[in-house]
Protein backbone atom coordinates (compact mmCIF):
# COMPACT_ATOMS: atom_id res chain seq x y z
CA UNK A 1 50.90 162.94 117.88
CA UNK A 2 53.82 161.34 120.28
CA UNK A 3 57.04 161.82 118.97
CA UNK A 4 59.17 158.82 118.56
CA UNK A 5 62.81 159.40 118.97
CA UNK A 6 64.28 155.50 119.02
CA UNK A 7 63.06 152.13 117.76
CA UNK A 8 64.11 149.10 117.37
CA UNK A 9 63.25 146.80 114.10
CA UNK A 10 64.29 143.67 112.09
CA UNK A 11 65.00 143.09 108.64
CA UNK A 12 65.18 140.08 105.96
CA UNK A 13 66.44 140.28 102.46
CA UNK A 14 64.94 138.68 99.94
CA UNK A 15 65.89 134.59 99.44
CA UNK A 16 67.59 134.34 95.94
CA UNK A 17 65.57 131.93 93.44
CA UNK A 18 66.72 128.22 92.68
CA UNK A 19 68.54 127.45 89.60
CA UNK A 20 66.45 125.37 87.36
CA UNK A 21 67.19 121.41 86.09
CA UNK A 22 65.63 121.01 82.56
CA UNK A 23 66.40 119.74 79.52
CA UNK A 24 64.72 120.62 75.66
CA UNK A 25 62.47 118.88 73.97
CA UNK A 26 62.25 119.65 70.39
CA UNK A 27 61.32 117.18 67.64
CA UNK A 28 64.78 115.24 65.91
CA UNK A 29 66.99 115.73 68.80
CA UNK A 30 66.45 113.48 70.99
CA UNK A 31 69.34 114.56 73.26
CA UNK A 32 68.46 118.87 73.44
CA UNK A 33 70.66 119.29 76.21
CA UNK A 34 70.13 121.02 79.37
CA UNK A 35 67.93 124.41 79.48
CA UNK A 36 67.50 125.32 82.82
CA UNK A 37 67.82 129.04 83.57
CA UNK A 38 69.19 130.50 87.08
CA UNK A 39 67.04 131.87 90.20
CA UNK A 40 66.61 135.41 90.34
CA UNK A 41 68.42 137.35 93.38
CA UNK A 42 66.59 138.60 96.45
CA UNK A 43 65.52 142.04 97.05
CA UNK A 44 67.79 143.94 99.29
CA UNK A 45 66.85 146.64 102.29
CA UNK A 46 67.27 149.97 101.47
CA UNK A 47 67.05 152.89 104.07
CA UNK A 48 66.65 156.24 102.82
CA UNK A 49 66.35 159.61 104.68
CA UNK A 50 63.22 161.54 103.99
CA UNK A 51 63.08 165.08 104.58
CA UNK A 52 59.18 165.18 104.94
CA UNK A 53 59.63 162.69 107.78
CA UNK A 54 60.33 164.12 111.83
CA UNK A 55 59.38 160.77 113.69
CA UNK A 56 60.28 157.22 114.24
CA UNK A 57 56.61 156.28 115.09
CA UNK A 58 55.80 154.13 112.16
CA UNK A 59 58.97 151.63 113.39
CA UNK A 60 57.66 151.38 116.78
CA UNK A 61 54.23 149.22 116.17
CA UNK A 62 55.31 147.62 112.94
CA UNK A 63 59.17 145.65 113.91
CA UNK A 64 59.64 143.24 111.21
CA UNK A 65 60.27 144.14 107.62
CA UNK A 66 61.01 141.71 104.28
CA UNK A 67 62.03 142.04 100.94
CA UNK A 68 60.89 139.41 98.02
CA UNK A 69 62.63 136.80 97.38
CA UNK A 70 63.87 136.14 93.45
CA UNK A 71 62.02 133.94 91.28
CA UNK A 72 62.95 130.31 90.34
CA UNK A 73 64.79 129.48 86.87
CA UNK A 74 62.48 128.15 84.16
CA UNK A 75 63.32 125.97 81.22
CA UNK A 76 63.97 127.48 77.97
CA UNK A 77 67.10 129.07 79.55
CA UNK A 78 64.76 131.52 81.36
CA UNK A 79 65.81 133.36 84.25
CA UNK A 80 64.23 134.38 87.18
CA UNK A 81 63.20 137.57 87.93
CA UNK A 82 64.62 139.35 90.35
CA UNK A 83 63.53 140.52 94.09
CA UNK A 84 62.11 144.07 94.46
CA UNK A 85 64.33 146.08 96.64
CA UNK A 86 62.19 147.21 100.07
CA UNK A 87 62.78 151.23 100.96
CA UNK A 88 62.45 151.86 104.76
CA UNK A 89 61.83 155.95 104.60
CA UNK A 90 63.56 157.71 107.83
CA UNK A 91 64.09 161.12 108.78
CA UNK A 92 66.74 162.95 107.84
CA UNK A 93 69.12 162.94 111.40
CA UNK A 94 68.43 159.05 111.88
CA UNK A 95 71.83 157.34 113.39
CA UNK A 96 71.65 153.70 112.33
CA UNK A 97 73.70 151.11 114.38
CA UNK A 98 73.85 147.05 114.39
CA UNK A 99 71.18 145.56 117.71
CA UNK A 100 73.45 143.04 118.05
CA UNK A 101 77.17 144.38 118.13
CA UNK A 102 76.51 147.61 118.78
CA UNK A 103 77.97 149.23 115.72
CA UNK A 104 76.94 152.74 114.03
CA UNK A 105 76.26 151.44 110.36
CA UNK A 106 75.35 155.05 109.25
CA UNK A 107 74.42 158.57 110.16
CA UNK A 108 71.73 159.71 107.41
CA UNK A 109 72.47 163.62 107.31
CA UNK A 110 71.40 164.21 103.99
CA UNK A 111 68.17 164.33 102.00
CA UNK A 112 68.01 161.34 99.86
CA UNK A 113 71.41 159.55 101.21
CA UNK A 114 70.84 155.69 101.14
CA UNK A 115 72.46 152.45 102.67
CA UNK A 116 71.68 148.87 101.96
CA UNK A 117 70.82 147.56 105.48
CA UNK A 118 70.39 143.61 103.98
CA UNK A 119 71.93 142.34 101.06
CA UNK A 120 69.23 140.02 99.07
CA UNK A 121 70.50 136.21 98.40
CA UNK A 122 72.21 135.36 94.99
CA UNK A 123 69.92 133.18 92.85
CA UNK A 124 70.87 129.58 91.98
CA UNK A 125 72.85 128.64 88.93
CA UNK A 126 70.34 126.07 86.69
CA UNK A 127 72.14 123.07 85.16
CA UNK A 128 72.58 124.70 81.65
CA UNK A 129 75.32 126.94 83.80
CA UNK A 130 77.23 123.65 84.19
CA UNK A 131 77.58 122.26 80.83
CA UNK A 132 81.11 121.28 79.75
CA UNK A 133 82.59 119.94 77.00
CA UNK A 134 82.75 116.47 78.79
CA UNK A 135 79.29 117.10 81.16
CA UNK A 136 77.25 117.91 78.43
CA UNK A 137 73.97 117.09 80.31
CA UNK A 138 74.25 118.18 84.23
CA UNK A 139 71.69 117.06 86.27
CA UNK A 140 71.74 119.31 89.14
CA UNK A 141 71.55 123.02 89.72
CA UNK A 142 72.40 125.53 92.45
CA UNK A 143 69.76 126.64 95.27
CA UNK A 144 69.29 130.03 95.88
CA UNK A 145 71.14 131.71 98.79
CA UNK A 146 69.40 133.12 101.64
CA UNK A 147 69.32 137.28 102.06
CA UNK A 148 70.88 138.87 105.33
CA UNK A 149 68.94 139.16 108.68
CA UNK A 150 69.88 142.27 111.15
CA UNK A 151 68.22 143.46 113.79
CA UNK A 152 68.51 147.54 113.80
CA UNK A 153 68.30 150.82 116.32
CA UNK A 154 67.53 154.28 114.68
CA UNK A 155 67.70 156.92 116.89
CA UNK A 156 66.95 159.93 115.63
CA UNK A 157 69.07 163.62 116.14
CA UNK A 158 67.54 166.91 116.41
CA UNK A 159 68.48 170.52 117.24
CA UNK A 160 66.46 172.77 119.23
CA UNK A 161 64.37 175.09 117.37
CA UNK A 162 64.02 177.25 120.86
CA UNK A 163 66.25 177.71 123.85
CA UNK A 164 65.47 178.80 127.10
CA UNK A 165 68.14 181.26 129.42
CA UNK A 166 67.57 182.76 132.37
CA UNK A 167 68.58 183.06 136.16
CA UNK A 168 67.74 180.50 138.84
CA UNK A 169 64.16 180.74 140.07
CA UNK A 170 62.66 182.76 137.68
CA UNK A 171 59.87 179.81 136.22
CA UNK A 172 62.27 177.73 132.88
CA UNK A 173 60.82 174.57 134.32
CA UNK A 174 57.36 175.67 134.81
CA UNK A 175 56.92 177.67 131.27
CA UNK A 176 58.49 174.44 129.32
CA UNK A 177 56.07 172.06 131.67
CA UNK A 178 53.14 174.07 130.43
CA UNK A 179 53.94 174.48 126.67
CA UNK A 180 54.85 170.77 126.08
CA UNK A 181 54.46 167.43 127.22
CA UNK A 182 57.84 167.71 129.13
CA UNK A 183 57.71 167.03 133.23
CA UNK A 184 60.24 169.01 134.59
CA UNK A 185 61.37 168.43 138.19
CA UNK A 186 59.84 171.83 139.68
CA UNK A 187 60.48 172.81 143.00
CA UNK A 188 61.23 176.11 144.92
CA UNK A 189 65.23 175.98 145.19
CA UNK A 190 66.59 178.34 147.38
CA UNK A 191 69.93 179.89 146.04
């Protein structure tokens, strides 16, 4: 297994749902009024740090992430439903910044800490939302707003479980070359 210390991935909230236009229909009232519920909101991006996690391999082939967007308003004053939120697991150590301006969002130290990387869209108002005491029958409603787009760098922080010490010459380099994948310049210094 390679070991993954930085990637690079892209995120979309969840569109909120459109507000509904509708208007009842029952039997003697031939003027119901408007019934048309609001659009769910979109799911947001959640990261959360994962103890049982050590790599950032899963982000590396898979780069694009989305939450669901919110449901449309019915009639019958129903609302939508909204999005589910979308968890992105990292390991504990991860330092999250901003692709784009550069800026460390967060540094997830703890077991369980969480940050919502994209904020889902508000859903729509429907036109029951907009009834007045002089609009009494609205004919319009509210789309649903689109969720926040970021593009994001983890790079992840470890400690050394082992250290190496020792005087000049005496084979770091060649021990380290032989118990791990690391290629250590090796050469015979004279000092």
């Amino acid at each position: 297994m390679h070991f993954i210390d930085e990637a690079i991935i892209k995120i979309q909230a969840g569109k909120g749902g459109n507000g509904c236009i509708a208007f009842r229909r029952e039997k003697y009232r031939p003027r119901g009024g408007p019934s048309g519920g609001n659009g769910g909101h979109g799911g947001s991006v959640i990261l959360r740090a994962d103890h049982n996690l050590s790599t950032l391999l899963d982000y590396r082939y898979k780069r694009h992430y989305k939450a669901p967007n919110g449901e449309h308003g019915r009639g019958k004053d129903q609302h939508g439903a909204n999005g589910e939120d979308f968890i992105i697991k990292l390991p504990v150590g991860t330092v999250v910044y901003d692709e784009e301006t550069g800026e460390q969002l967060c540094d997830l130290v703890k077991d369980g800490q969480t940050l919502i990387a994209a904020k889902g869209g508000n859903g729509g108002f429907g036109n029951m939302h907009y009834t007045t005491a002089t609009r009494q029958a609205p004919d319009f409603a509210q789309p649903g707003l689109e969720g926040e787009y970021r593009e994001l760098r983890f790079e992840l922080k470890l400690l050394a479980d082992v250290g190496v010490i020792g005087f000049p010459n005496v084979g770091k380099s060649t021990l380290i070359s032989k118990l791990s994948k690391a290629k250590p310049k090796i050469a015979d210094y004279p000092f």
